[in-house]
C-alpha atoms as a PDB file:
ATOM      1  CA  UNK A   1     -55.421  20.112  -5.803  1.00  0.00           C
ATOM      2  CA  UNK A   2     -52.258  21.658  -4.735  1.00  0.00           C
ATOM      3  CA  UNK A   3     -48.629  20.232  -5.736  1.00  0.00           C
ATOM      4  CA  UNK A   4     -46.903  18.422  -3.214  1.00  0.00           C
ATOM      5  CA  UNK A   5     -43.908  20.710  -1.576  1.00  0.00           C
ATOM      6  CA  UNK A   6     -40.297  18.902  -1.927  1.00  0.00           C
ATOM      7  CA  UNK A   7     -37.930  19.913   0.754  1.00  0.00           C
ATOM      8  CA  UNK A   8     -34.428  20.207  -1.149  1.00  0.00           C
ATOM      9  CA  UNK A   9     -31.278  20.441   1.215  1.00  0.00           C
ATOM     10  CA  UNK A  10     -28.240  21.054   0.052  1.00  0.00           C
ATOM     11  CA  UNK A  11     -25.631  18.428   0.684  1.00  0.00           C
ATOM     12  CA  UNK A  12     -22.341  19.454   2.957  1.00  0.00           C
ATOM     13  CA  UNK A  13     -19.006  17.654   1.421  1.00  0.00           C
ATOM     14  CA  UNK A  14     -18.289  14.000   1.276  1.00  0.00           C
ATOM     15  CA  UNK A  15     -21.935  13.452   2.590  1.00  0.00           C
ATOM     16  CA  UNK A  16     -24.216  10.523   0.753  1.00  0.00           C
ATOM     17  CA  UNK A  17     -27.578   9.192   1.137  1.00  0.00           C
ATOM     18  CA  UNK A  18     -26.111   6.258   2.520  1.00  0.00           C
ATOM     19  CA  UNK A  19     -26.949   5.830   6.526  1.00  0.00           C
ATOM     20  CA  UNK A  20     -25.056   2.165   6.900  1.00  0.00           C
ATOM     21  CA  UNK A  21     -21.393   2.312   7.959  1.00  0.00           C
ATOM     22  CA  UNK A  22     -19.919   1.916   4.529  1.00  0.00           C
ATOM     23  CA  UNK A  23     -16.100   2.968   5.575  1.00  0.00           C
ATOM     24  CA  UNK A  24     -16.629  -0.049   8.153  1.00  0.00           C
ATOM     25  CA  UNK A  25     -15.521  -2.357   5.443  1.00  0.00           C
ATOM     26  CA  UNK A  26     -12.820   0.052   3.532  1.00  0.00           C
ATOM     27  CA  UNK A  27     -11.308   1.302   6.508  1.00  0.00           C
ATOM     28  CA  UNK A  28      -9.402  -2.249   7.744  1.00  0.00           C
ATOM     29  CA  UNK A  29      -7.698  -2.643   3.736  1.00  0.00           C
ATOM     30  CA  UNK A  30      -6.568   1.404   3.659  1.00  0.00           C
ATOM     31  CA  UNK A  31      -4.571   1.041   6.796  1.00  0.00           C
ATOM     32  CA  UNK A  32      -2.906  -2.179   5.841  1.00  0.00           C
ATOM     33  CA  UNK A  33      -2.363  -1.031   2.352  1.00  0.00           C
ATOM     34  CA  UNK A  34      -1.075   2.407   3.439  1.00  0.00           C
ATOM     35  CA  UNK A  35       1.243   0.872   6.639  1.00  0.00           C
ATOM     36  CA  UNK A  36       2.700  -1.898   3.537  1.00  0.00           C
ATOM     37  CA  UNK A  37       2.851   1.552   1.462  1.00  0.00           C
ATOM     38  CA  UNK A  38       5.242   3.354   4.401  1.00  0.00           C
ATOM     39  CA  UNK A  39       6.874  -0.016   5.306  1.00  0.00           C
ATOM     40  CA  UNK A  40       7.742  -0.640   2.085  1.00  0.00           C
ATOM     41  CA  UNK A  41       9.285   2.808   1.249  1.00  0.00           C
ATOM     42  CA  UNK A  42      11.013   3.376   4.794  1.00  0.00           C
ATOM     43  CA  UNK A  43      12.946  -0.367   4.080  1.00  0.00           C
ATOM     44  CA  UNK A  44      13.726   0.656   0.578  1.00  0.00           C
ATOM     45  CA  UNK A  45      15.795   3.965   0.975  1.00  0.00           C
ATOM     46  CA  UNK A  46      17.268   2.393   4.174  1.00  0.00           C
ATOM     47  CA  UNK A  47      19.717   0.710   2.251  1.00  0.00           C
ATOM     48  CA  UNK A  48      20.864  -2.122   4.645  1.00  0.00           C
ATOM     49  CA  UNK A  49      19.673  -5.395   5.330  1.00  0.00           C
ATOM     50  CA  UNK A  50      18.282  -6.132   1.666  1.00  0.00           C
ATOM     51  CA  UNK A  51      20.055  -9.561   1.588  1.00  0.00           C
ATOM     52  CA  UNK A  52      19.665 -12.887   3.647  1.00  0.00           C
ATOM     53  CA  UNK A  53      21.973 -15.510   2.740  1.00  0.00           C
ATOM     54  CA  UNK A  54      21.080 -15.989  -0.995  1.00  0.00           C
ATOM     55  CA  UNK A  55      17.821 -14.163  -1.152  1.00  0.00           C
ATOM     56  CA  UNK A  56      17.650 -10.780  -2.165  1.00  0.00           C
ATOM     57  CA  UNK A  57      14.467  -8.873  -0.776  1.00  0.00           C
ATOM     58  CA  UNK A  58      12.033  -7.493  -3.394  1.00  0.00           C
ATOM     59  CA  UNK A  59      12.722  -4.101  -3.134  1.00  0.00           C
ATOM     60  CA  UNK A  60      16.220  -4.134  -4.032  1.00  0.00           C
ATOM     61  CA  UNK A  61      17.960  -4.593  -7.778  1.00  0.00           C
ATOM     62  CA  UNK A  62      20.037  -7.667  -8.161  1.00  0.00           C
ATOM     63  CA  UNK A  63      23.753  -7.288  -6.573  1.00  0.00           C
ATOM     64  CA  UNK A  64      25.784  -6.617 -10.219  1.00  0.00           C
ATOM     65  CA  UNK A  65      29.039  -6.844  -8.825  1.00  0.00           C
ATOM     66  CA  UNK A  66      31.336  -8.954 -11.158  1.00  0.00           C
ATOM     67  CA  UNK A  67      33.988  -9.338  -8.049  1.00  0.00           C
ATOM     68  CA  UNK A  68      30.935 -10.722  -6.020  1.00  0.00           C
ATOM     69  CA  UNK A  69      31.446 -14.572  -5.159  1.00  0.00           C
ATOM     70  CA  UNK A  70      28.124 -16.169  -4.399  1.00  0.00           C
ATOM     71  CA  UNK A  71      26.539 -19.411  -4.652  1.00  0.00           C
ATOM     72  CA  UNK A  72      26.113 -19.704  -8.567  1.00  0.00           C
ATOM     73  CA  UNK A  73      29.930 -18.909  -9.052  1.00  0.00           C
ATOM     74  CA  UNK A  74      30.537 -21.533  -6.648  1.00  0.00           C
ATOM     75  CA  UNK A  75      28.945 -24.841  -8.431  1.00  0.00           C
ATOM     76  CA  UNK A  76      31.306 -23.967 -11.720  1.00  0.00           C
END
């Protein structure tokens, strides 16, 4: 009784056993987590357009101005 030959391949990079589109399901969430990722850098070293009447987007600090006027100063 001989002993059954196993064929051993060596695997190129990044390849898997898998055969199913696996990066079907990944690929939608990198794109719209890298394109929030530029977005979100690109708007905050812009520098403008961080405020909208008295909301302050997230990717700013608060405006510590003590000559700034704004609503709260305005009900005392």
């Amino acid at each position: 009784m001989g002993a059954p030959s196993v064929e051993t391949k060596l695997a190129a990079f990044g390849e898997t056993q898998r055969r199913d589109a696996w990066w079907v399901e990944i690929l939608p969430v990198v794109i719209l987590l890298g394109g929030f990722g530029v977005y979100a850098t690109l708007r905050a070293f812009e520098g403008k357009f961080y405020a909208w009447g008295p909301y302050l987007s997230p990717f700013y600090s608060p405006l510590i101005d003590p000559r700034h006027r704004g609503n709260f100063h305005r009900r005392f």
